[in-house]
Structure formats: structure tokens, C-alpha cells
C-alpha atoms as a PDB file:
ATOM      1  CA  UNK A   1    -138.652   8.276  49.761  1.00  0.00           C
ATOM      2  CA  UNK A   2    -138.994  11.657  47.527  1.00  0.00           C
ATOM      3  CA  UNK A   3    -135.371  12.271  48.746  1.00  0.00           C
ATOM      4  CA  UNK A   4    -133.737   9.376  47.697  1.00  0.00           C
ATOM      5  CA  UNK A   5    -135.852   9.330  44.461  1.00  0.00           C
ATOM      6  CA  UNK A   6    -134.205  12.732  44.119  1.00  0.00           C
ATOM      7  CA  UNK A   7    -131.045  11.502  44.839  1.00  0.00           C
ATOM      8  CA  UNK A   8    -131.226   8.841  42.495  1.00  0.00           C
ATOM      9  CA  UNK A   9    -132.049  11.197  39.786  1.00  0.00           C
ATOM     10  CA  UNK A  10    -129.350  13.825  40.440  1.00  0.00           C
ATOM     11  CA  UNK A  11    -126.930  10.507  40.015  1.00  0.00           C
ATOM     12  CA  UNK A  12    -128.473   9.853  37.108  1.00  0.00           C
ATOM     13  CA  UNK A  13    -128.040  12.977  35.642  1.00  0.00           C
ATOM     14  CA  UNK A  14    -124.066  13.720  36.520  1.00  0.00           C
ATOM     15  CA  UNK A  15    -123.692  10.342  35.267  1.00  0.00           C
ATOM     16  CA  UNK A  16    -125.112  11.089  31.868  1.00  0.00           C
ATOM     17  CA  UNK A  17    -123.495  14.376  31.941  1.00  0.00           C
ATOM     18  CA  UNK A  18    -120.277  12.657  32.293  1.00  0.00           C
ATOM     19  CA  UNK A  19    -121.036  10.712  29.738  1.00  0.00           C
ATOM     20  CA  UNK A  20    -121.856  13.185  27.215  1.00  0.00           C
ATOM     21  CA  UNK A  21    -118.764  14.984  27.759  1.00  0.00           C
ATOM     22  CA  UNK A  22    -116.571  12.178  27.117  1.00  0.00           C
ATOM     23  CA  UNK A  23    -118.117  11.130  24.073  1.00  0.00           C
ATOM     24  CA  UNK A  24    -118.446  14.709  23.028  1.00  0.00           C
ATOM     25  CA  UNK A  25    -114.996  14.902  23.327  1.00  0.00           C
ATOM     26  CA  UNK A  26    -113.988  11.776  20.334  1.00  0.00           C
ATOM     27  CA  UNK A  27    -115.371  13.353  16.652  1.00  0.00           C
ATOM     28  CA  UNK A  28    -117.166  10.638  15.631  1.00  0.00           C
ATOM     29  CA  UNK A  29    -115.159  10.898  12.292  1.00  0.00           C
ATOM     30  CA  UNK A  30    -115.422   7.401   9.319  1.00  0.00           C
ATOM     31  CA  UNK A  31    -112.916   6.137   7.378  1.00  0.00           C
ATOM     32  CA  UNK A  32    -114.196   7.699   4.335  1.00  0.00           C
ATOM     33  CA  UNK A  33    -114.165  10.972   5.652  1.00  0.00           C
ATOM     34  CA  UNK A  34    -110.528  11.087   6.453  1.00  0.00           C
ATOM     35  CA  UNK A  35    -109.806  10.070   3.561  1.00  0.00           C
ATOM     36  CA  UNK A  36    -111.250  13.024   1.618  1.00  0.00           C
ATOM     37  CA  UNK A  37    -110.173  15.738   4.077  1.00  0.00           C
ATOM     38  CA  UNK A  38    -106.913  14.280   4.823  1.00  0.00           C
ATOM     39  CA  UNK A  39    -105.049  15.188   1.472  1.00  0.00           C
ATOM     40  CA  UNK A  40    -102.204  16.578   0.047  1.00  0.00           C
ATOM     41  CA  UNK A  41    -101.987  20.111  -0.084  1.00  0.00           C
ATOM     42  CA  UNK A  42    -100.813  22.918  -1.873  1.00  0.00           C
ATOM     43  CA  UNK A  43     -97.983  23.720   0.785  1.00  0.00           C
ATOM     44  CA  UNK A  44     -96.025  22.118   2.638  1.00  0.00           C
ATOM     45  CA  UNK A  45     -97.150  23.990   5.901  1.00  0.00           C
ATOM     46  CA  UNK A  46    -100.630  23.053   5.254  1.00  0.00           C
ATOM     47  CA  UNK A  47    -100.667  19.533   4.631  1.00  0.00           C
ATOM     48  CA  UNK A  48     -98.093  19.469   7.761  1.00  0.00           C
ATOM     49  CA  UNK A  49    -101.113  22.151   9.460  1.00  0.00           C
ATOM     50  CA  UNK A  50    -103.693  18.867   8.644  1.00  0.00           C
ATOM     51  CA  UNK A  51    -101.410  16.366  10.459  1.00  0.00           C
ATOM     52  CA  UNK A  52    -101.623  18.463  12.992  1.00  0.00           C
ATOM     53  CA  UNK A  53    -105.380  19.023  13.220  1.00  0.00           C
ATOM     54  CA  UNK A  54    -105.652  14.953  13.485  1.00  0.00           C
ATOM     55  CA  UNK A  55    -103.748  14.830  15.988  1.00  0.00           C
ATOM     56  CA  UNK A  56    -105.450  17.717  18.075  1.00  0.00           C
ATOM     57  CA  UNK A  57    -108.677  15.734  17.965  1.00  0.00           C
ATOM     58  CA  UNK A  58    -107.000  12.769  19.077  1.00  0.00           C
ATOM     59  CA  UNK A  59    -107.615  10.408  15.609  1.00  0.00           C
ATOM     60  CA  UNK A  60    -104.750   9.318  13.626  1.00  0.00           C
ATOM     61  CA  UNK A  61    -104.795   7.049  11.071  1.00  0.00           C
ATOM     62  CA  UNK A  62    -101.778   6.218   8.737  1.00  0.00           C
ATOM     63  CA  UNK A  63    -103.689   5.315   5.348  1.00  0.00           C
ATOM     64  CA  UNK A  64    -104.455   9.066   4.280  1.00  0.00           C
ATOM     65  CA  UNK A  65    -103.632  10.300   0.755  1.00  0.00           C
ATOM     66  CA  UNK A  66    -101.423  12.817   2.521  1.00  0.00           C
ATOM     67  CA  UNK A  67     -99.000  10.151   3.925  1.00  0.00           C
ATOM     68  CA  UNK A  68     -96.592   8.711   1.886  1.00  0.00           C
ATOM     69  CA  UNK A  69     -97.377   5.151  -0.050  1.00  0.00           C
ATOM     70  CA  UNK A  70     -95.335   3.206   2.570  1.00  0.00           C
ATOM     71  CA  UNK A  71     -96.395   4.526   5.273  1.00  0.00           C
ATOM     72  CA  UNK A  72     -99.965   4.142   4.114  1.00  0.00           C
ATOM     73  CA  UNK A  73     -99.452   0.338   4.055  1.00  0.00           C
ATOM     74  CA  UNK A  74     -99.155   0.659   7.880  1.00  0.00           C
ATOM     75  CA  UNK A  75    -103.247   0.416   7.829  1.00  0.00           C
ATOM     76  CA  UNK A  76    -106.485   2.021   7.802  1.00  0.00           C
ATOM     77  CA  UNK A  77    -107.534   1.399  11.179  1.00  0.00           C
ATOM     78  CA  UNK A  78    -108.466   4.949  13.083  1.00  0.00           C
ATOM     79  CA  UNK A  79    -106.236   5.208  16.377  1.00  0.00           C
ATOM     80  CA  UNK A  80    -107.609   7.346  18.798  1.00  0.00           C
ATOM     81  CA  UNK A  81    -105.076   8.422  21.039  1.00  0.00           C
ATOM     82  CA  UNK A  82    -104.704  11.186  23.944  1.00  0.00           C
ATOM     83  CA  UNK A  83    -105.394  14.498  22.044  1.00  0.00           C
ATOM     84  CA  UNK A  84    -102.381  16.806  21.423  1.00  0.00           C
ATOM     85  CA  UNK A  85    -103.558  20.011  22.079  1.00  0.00           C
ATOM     86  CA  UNK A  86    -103.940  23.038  19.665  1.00  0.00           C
ATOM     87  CA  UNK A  87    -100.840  24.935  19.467  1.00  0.00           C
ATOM     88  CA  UNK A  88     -98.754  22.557  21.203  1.00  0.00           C
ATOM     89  CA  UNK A  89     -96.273  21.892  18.617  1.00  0.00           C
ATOM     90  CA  UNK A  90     -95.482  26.016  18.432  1.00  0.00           C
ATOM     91  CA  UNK A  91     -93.846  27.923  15.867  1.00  0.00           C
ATOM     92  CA  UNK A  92     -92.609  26.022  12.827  1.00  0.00           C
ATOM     93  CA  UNK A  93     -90.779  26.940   9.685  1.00  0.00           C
ATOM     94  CA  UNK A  94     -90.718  25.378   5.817  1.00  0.00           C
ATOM     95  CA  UNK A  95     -87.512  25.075   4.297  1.00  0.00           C
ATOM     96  CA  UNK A  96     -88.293  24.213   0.345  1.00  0.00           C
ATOM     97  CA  UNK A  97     -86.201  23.287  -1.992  1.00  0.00           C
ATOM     98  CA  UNK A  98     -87.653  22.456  -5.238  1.00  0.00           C
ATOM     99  CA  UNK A  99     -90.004  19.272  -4.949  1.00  0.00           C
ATOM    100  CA  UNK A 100     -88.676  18.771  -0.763  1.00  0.00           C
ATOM    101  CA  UNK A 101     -89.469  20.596   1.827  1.00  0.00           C
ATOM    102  CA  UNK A 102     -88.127  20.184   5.969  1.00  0.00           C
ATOM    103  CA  UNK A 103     -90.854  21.707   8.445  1.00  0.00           C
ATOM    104  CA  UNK A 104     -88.459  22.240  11.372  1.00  0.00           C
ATOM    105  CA  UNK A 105     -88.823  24.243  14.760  1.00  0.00           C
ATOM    106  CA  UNK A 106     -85.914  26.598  14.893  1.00  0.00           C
ATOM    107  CA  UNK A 107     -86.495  27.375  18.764  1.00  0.00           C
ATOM    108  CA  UNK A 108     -87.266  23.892  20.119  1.00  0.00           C
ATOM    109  CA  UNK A 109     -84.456  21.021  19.229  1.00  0.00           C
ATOM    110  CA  UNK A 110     -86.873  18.081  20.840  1.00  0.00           C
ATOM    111  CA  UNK A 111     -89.215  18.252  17.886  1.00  0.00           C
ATOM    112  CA  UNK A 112     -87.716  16.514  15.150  1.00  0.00           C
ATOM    113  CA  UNK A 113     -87.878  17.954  11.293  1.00  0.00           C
ATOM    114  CA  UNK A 114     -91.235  16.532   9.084  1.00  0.00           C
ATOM    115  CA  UNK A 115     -89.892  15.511   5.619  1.00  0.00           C
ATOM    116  CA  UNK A 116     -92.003  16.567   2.811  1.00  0.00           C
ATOM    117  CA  UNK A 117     -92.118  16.099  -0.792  1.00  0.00           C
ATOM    118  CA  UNK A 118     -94.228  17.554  -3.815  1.00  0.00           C
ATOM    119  CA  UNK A 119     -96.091  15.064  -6.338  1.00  0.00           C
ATOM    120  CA  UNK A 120     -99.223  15.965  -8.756  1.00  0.00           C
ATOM    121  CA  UNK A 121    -101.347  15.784  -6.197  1.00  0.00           C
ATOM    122  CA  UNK A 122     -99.789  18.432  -3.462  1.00  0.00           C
ATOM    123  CA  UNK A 123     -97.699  17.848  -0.956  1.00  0.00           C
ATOM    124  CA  UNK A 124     -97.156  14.481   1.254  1.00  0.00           C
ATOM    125  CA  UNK A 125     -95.572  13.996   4.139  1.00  0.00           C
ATOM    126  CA  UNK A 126     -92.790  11.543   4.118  1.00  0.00           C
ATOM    127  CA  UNK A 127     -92.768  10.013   7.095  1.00  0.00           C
ATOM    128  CA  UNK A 128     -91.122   7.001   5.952  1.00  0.00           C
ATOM    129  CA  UNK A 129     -87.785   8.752   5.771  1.00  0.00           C
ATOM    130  CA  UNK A 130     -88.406  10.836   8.881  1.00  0.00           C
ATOM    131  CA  UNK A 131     -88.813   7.144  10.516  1.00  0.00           C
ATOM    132  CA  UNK A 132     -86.131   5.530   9.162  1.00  0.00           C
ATOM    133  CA  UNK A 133     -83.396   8.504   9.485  1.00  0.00           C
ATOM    134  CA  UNK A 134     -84.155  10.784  12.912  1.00  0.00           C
ATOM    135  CA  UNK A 135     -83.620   9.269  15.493  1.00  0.00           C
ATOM    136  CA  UNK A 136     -83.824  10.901  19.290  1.00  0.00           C
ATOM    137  CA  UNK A 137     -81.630  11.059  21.991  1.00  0.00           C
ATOM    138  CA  UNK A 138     -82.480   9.323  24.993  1.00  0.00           C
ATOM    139  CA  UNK A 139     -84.239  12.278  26.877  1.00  0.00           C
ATOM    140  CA  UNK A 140     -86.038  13.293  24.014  1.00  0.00           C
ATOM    141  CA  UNK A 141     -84.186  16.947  24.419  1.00  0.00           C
ATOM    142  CA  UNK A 142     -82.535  16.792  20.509  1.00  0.00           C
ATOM    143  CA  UNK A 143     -82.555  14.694  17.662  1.00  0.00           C
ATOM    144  CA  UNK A 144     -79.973  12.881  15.275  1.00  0.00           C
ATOM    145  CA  UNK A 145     -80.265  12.955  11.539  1.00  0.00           C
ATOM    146  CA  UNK A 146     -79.075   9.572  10.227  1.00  0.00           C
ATOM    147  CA  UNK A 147     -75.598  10.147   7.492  1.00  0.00           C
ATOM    148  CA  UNK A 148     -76.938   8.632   4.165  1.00  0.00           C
ATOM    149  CA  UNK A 149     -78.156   9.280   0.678  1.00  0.00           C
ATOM    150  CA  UNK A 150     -81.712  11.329   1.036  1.00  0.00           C
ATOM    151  CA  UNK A 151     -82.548  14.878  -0.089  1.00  0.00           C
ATOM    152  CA  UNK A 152     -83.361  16.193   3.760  1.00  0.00           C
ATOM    153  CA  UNK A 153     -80.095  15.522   5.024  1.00  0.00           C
ATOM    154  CA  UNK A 154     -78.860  18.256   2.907  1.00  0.00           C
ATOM    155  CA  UNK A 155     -81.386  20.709   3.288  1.00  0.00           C
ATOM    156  CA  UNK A 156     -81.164  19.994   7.277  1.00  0.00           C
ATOM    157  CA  UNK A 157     -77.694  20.566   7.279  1.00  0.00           C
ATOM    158  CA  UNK A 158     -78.173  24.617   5.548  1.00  0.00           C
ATOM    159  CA  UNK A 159     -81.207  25.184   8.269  1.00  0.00           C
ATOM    160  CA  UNK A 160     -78.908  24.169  11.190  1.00  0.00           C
ATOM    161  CA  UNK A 161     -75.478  23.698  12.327  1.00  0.00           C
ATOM    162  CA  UNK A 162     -74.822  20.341  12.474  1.00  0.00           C
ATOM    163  CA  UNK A 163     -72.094  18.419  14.182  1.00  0.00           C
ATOM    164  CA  UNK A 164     -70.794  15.077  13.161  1.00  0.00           C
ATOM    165  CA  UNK A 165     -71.952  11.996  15.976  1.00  0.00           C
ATOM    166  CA  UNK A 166     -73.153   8.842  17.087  1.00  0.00           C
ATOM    167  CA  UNK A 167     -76.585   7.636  18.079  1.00  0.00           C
ATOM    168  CA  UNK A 168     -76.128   5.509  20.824  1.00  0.00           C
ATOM    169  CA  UNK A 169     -76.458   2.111  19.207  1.00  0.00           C
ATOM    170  CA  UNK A 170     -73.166   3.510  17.086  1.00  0.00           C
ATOM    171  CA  UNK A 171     -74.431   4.706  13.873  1.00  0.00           C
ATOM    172  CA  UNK A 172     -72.885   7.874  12.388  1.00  0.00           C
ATOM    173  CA  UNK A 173     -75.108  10.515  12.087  1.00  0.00           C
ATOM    174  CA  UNK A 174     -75.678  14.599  12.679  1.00  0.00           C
ATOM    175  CA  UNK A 175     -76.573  16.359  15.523  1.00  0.00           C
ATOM    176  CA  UNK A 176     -77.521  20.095  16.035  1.00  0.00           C
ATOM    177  CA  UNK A 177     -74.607  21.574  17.359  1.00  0.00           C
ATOM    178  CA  UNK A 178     -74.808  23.808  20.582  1.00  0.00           C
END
């Protein structure tokens, strides 16, 4: 009887243990609080550094004051996802050009450029644009920059050398050349 009353308890305890850890593991984070930490910054490798953060605890949500106003209509509800670990993303660079800015990965093509622009308040991400204009090949191993009328293309095109191509659904666009 002692045994399996000892048994029992050991049970008990892993259980809770296991327990623990996974909640342990989820900041309990509210709305409100995002909202104030979440904010535009003064550079553009610091409010990119925030996104970043989020995403390493495994929260995102897309109504922050350091998104842009379109993508904030996308909702306040907090997504918990699988966490992105610290330091996955590597090395980035900033590319600034008055009130723009690219954050791009000169070492790694699969990670797309992060759009950026300055207002009164710091700097927001733009992820609108970034959503709406890069689009990835099918393996994920490069990206395609979109041909149109918006300030990154430019500044893209003096960080890399870009070739002239087509996305697979047969839109014109630029891809880093090899």
C-alpha cells in the first residue's frame, strides 16, 4: 500500500512538474502590456530588435504601435505560436535612407528585407509593403522584390545586385543575382 501511495505521489509530482514547465514557458503577457512595450523606436534596428523579442517568446500580435496602421487593422488578438529562438534570425544590417530604412541579411538570401519607415513617433515597421511586394521562391532559399512604385525597391536594389525576373505566377519582379 505505502508503495503504491508512493507511486502515486511521484506521478503526481512529474506531472505537475511538467506542467509548470510548460506554462513557465508562455509569458503570461496582456494586451495592454504589449501595447506599451511594443513601440516605435528610435532606430530602425531596435524597433526591428523588438519584433524580434516577440517572436522569441512565442507571442505575436499585429495591433502594436510599432506596426504599421494597416497592418494593425489585422487585430489585437495575441497569437502564440512556436517560439523562434534567440539569435535565430543572425546578423542583420540597416540600410537608411532618410525617413526609410531596409533591415536585410547580407549573408543569408532566405530571409527577406523588413521595410521600415520614420514618423514622430520612431520608427515602424512596414510590413504592409514587405507583404504586398516580397514574395519567396518556392523553396524558401531567396526572395523576389515585386517591380513597382515604393521607396524600398530602390534602396534594395543599391544593397544588392539584383537581376530582372519572374515570380512564378508571372509577375515581373527582382531577384538577387548569384
Amino acid at each position: 500500500m505505502l508503495r503504491i501511495f508512493i507511486t502515486r505521489v511521484a506521478i503526481y509530482f512529474c506531472i505537475f512538474n511538467w506542467f509548470s514547465f510548460c506554462f513557465a514557458q508562455t509569458p503570461q503577457v496582456s494586451y495592454e502590456e504589449l501595447q506599451r512595450k511594443y513601440v516605435p523606436q528610435s532606430t530602425p534596428e531596435a524597433s526591428y530588435r523588438l519584433e524580434l523579442e516577440l517572436l522569441s517568446q512565442g507571442l505575436y500580435c499585429f495591433d502594436l504601435p510599432m506596426f504599421d496602421p494597416a497592418w494593425r487593422r489585422k487585430g489585437s488578438q495575441i497569437l502564440t505560436n512556436q517560439r523562434v529562438p534567440q539569435g535565430f534570425y543572425g546578423s542583420f544590417q540597416a540600410y537608411i535612407e532618410g525617413e526609410y530604412a531596409v533591415i536585410y541579411y547580407p549573408y543569408d538570401k532566405s530571409c527577406g528585407p523588413v521595410f521600415l519607415y520614420r514618423d514622430a513617433n520612431g520608427w515602424i515597421l512596414d510590413r504592409t509593403t514587405v507583404l504586398n511586394n516580397i514574395r519567396y521562391t518556392p523553396d524558401n532559399s531567396n526572395w523576389f522584390a515585386h517591380e513597382g512604385n515604393y521607396p524600398y525597391l530602390d534602396m534594395l536594389k543599391k544593397v544588392f545586385k539584383l537581376k530582372r525576373a519572374r515570380t512564378g505566377d508571372g509577375i515581373q519582379a527582382y531577384v538577387i543575382a548569384d
